[in-house]
Every structure is written in structure tokens, then in C-alpha cells.
C-alpha atoms as a PDB file:
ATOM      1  CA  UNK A   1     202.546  60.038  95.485  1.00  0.00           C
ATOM      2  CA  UNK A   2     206.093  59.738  96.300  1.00  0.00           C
ATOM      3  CA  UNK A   3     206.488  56.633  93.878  1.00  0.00           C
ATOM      4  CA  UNK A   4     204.546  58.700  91.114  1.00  0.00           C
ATOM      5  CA  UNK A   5     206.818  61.597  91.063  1.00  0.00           C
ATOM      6  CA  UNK A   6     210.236  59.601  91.391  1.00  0.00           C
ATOM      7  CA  UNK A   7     211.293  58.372  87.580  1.00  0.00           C
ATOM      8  CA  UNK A   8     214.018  57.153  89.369  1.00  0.00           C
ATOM      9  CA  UNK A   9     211.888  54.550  90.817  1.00  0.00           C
ATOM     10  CA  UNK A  10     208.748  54.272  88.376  1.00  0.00           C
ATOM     11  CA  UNK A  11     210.852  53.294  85.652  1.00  0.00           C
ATOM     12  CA  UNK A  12     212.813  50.541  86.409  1.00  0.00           C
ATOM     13  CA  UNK A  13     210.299  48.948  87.588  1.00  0.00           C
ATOM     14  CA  UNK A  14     208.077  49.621  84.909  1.00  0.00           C
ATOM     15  CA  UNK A  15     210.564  48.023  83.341  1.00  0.00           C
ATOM     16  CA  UNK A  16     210.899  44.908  85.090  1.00  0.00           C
ATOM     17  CA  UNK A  17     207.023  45.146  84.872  1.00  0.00           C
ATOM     18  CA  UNK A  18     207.744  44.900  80.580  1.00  0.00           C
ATOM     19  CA  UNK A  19     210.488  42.569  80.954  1.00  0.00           C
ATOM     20  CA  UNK A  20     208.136  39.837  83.011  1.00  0.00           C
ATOM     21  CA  UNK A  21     205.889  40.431  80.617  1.00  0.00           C
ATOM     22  CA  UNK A  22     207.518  39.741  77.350  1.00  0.00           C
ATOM     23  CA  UNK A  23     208.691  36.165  79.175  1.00  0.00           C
ATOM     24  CA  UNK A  24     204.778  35.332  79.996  1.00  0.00           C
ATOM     25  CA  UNK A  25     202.540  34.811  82.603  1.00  0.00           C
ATOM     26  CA  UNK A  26     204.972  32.941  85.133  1.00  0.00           C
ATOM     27  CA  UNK A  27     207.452  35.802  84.981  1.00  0.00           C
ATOM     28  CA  UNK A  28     204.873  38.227  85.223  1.00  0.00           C
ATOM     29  CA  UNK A  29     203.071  36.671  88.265  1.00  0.00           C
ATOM     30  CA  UNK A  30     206.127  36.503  90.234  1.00  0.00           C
ATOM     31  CA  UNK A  31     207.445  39.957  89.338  1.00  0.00           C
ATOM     32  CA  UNK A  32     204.179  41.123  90.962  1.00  0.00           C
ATOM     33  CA  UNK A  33     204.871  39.299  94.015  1.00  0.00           C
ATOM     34  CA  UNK A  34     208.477  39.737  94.874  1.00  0.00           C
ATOM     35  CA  UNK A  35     208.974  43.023  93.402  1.00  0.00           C
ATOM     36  CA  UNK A  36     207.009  44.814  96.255  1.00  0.00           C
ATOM     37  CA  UNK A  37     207.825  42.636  99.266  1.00  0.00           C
ATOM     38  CA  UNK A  38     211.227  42.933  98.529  1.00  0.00           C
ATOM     39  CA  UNK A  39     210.406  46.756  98.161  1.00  0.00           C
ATOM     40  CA  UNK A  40     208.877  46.630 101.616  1.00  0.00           C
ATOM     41  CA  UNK A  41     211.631  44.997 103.180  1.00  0.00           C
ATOM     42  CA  UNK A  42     214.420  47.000 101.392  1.00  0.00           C
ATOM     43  CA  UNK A  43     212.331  50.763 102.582  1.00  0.00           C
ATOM     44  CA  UNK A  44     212.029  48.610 106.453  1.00  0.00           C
ATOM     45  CA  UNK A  45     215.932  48.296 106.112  1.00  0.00           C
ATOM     46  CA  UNK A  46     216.388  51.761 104.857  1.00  0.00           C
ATOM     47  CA  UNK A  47     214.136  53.271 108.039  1.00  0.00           C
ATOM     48  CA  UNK A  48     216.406  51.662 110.149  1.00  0.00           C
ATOM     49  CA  UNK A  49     220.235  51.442 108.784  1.00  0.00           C
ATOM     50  CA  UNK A  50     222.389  53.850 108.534  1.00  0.00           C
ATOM     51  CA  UNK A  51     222.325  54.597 104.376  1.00  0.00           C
ATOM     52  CA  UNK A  52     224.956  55.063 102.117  1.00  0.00           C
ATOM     53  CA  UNK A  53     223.464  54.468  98.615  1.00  0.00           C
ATOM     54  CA  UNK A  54     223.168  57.044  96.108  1.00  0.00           C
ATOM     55  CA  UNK A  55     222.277  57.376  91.886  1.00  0.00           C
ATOM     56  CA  UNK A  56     224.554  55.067  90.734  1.00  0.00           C
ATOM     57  CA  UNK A  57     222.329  51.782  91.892  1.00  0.00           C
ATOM     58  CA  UNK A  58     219.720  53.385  90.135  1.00  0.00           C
ATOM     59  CA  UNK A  59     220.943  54.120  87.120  1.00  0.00           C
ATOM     60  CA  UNK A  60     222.276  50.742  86.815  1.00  0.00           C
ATOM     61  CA  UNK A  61     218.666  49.123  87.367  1.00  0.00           C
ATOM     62  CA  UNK A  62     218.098  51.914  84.505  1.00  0.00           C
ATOM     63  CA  UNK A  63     220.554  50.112  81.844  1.00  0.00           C
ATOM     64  CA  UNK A  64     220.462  46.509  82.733  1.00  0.00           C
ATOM     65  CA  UNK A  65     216.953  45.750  82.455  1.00  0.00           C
ATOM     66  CA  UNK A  66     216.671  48.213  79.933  1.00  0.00           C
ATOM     67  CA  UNK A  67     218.960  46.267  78.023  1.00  0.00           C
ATOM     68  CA  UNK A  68     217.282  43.116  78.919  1.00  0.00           C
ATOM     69  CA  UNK A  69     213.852  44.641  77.543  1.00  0.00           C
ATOM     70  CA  UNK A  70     215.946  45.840  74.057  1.00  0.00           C
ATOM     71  CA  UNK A  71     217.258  42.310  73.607  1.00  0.00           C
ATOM     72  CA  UNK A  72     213.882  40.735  74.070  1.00  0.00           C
ATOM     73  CA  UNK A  73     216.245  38.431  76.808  1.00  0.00           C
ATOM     74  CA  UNK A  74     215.344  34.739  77.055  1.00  0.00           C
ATOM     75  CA  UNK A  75     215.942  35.054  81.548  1.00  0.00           C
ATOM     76  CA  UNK A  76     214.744  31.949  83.446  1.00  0.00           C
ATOM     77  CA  UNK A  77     212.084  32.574  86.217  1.00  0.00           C
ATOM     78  CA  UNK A  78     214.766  32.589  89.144  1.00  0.00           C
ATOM     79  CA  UNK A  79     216.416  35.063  86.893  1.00  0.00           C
ATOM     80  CA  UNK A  80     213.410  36.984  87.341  1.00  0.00           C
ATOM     81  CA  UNK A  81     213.010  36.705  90.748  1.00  0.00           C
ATOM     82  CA  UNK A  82     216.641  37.440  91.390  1.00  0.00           C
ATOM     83  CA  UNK A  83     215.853  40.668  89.344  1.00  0.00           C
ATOM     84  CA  UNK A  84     212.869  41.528  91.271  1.00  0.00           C
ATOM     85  CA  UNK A  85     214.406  40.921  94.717  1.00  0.00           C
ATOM     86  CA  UNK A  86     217.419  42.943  94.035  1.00  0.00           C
ATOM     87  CA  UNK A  87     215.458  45.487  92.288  1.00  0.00           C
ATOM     88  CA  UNK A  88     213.377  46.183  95.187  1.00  0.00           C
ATOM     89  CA  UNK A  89     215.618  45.558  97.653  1.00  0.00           C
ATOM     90  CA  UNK A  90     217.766  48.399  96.171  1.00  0.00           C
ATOM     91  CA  UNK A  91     215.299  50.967  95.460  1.00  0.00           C
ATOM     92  CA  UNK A  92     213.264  50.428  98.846  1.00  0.00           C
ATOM     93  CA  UNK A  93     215.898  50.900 100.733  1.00  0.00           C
ATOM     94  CA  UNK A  94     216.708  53.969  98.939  1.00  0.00           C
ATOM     95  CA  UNK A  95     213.216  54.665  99.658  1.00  0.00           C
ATOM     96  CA  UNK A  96     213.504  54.280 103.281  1.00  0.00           C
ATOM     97  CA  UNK A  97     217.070  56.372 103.496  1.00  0.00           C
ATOM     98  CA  UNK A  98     214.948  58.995 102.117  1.00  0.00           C
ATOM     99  CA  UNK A  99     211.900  58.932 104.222  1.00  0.00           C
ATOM    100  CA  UNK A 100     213.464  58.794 107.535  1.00  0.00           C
ATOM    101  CA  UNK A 101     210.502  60.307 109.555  1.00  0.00           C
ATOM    102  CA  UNK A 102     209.448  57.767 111.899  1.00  0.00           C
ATOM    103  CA  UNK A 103     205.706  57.681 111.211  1.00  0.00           C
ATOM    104  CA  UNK A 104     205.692  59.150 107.366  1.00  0.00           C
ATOM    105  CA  UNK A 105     208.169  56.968 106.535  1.00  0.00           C
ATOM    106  CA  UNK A 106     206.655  53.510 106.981  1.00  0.00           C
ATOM    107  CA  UNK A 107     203.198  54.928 105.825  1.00  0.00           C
ATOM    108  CA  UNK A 108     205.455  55.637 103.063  1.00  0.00           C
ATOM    109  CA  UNK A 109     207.270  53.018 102.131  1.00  0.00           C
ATOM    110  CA  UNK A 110     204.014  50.826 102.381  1.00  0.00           C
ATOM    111  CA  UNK A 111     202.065  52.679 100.175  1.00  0.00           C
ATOM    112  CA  UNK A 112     205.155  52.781  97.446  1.00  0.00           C
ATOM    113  CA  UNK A 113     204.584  49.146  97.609  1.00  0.00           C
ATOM    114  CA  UNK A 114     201.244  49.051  96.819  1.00  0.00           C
ATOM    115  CA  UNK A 115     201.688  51.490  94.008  1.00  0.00           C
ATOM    116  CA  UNK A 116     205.004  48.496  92.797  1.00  0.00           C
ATOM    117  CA  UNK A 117     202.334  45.732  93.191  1.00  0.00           C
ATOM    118  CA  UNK A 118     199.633  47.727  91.166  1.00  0.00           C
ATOM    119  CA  UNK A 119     201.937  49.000  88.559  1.00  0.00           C
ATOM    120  CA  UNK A 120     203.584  45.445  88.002  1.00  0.00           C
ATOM    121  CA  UNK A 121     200.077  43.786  87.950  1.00  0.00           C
ATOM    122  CA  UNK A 122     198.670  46.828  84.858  1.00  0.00           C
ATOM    123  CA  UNK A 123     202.265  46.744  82.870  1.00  0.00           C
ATOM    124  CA  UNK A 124     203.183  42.733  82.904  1.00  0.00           C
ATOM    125  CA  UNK A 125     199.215  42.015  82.545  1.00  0.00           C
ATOM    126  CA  UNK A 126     199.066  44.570  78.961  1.00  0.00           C
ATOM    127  CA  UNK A 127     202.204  42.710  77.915  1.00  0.00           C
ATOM    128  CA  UNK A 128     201.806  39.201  78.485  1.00  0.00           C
ATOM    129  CA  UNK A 129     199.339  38.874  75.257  1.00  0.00           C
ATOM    130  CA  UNK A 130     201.143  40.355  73.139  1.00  0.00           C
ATOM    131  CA  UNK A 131     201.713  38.042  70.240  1.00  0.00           C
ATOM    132  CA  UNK A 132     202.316  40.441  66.988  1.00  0.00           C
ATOM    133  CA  UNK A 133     206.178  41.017  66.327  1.00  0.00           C
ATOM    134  CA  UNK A 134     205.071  44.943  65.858  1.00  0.00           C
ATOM    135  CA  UNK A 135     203.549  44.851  69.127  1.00  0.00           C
ATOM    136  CA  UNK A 136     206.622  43.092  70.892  1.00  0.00           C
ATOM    137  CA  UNK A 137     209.145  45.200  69.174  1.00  0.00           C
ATOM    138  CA  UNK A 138     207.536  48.828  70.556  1.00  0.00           C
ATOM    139  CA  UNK A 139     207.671  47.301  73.830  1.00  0.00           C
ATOM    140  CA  UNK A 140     211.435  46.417  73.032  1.00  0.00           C
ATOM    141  CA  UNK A 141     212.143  49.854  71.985  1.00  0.00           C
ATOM    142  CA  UNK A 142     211.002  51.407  74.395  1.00  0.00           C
ATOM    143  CA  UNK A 143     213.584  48.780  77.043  1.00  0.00           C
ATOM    144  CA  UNK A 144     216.223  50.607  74.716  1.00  0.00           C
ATOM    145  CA  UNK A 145     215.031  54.173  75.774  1.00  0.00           C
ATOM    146  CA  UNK A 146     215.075  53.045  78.950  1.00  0.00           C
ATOM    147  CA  UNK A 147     218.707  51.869  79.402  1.00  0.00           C
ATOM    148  CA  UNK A 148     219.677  55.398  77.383  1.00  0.00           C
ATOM    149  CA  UNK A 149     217.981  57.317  79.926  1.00  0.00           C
ATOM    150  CA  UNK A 150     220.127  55.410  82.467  1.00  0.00           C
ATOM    151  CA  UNK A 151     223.496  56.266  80.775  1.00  0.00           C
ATOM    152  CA  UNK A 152     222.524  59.972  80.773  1.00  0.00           C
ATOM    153  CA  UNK A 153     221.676  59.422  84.505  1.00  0.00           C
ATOM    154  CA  UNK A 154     224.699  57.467  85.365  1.00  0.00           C
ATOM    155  CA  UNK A 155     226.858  59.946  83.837  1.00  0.00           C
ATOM    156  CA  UNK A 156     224.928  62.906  85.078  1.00  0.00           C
ATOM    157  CA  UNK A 157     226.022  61.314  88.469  1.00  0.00           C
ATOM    158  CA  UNK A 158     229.421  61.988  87.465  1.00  0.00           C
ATOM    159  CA  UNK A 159     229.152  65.778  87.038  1.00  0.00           C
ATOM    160  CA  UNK A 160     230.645  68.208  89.870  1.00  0.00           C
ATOM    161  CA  UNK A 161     228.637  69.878  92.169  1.00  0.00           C
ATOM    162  CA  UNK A 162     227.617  73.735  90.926  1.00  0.00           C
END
């Protein structure tokens, strides 16, 4: 449930899950397989080092591949892994800073990546046919509401403490 709940998770990579998907099957299948084992790894790293990361990582995973999404970006496949790894390395170890009780937290963390892998799988899998410029431009769009809601979160980061 935790990965349900957290927008600050579900939607980047929901939107790497559009992004792999508007480059075709190839990005989309290895989105789906990097994105959670790097997850995985990053929350197994997170369990166990001290942390220091806070909302600034994830707001930038907010506007980047937002962005990329808006522009329709023409990435090569190691781009995409590159993406992916980072992506979940990032956010699972955020994951794992967070969830710091020994046996909750790796139940935790693996069932967050099950719920990456699943989500990647639905999202890239809807988007990969897509063939109609209408249909490719409302998944573009809403790339562009994605990197918006990361420069309200990034400067919402920014705000002093009430």
C-alpha cells in the first residue's frame, strides 16, 4: 500500500512507465525490468545506510522525465536504462530510509517492487500501441503536468518550516 499512497513515488515512475512506452516495446520491456530491481536494491541500501536524501531527488525525477514525456524525447535504450536504474535506485532507497523497521521494512520494500514491476508492465504495455497523433499527444500532456507538479514540489521544498 505504501507505493499506492506515495505520489511521490507512483508518479515518476508512472512516468518512466509513459516515457518507455512512447519509445516502443524495447524501452518498455527493459523499463519493466530494471526499474524494480534497481528499486529493490536502492530500498536494500536504504535499510542499511545511514540516509541523507530528502524531496529534492524526487522532485527532480518529477521534472526531468516529465519533460522527457512533454517533448515526446527520441532517448536511446541505455538512456532508458540509465533512467530506470537511477530512478529506482533513488526512490528505493528513499524507500528503505523510510521503512527502517527491520522486518516491515524489507517486506516493504519488496512488495513496492512488485507494485514498480506491475505498474511499469500496465502503463508501458497501454502505451506502446499507440499510433494516432491524438492519442500520443494526451499521453504527452499529461508528461507536461507531470514535470509542473514537480516544480510546485521542488519549490514547496524550499518553504520554511511552520
Amino acid at each position: 500500500m505504501h507505493f499506492a499512497l506515495t505520489p511521490e513515488d507512483l508518479i515518476p515512475a508512472l512516468a518512466l512507465a509513459l516515457l518507455a512506452g512512447l519509445r516502443g516495446a524495447s524501452h518498455g520491456r527493459r523499463a519493466l525490468f530494471v526499474l524494480p530491481a534497481a528499486w529493490l536494491l536502492g530500498g536494500v541500501l536504504g535499510l542499511t545506510l545511514p540516509h541523507s536524501l530528502s524531496a529534492p531527488p524526487t522532485a527532480i525525477s518529477f521534472i526531468f522525465i516529465g519533460a522527457l514525456v512533454a517533448a515526446d524525447a527520441h532517448i536511446s535504450l541505455s538512456a532508458t536504462t540509465a533512467l530506470a536504474a537511477t530512478l529506482g535506485a533513488t526512490h528505493g532507497y528513499l524507500n528503505g530510509a523510510a521503512l527502517t523497521q527491520p522486518p516491515l521494512g524489507a517486506t516493504a520494500i519488496l512488495g513496492i517492487a512488485t507494485a514498480v514491476f506491475t505498474l511499469v508492465a500496465l502503463t508501458a504495455s497501454t502505451v506502446v500501441p499507440l499510433r494516432a497523433a491524438w492519442s500520443r499527444i494526451i499521453v504527452r500532456v499529461a508528461g507536461s503536468w507531470i514535470a509542473a507538479i514537480g516544480l510546485l514540489l521542488f519549490g514547496w521544498s524550499f518553504r520554511p518550516p511552520s
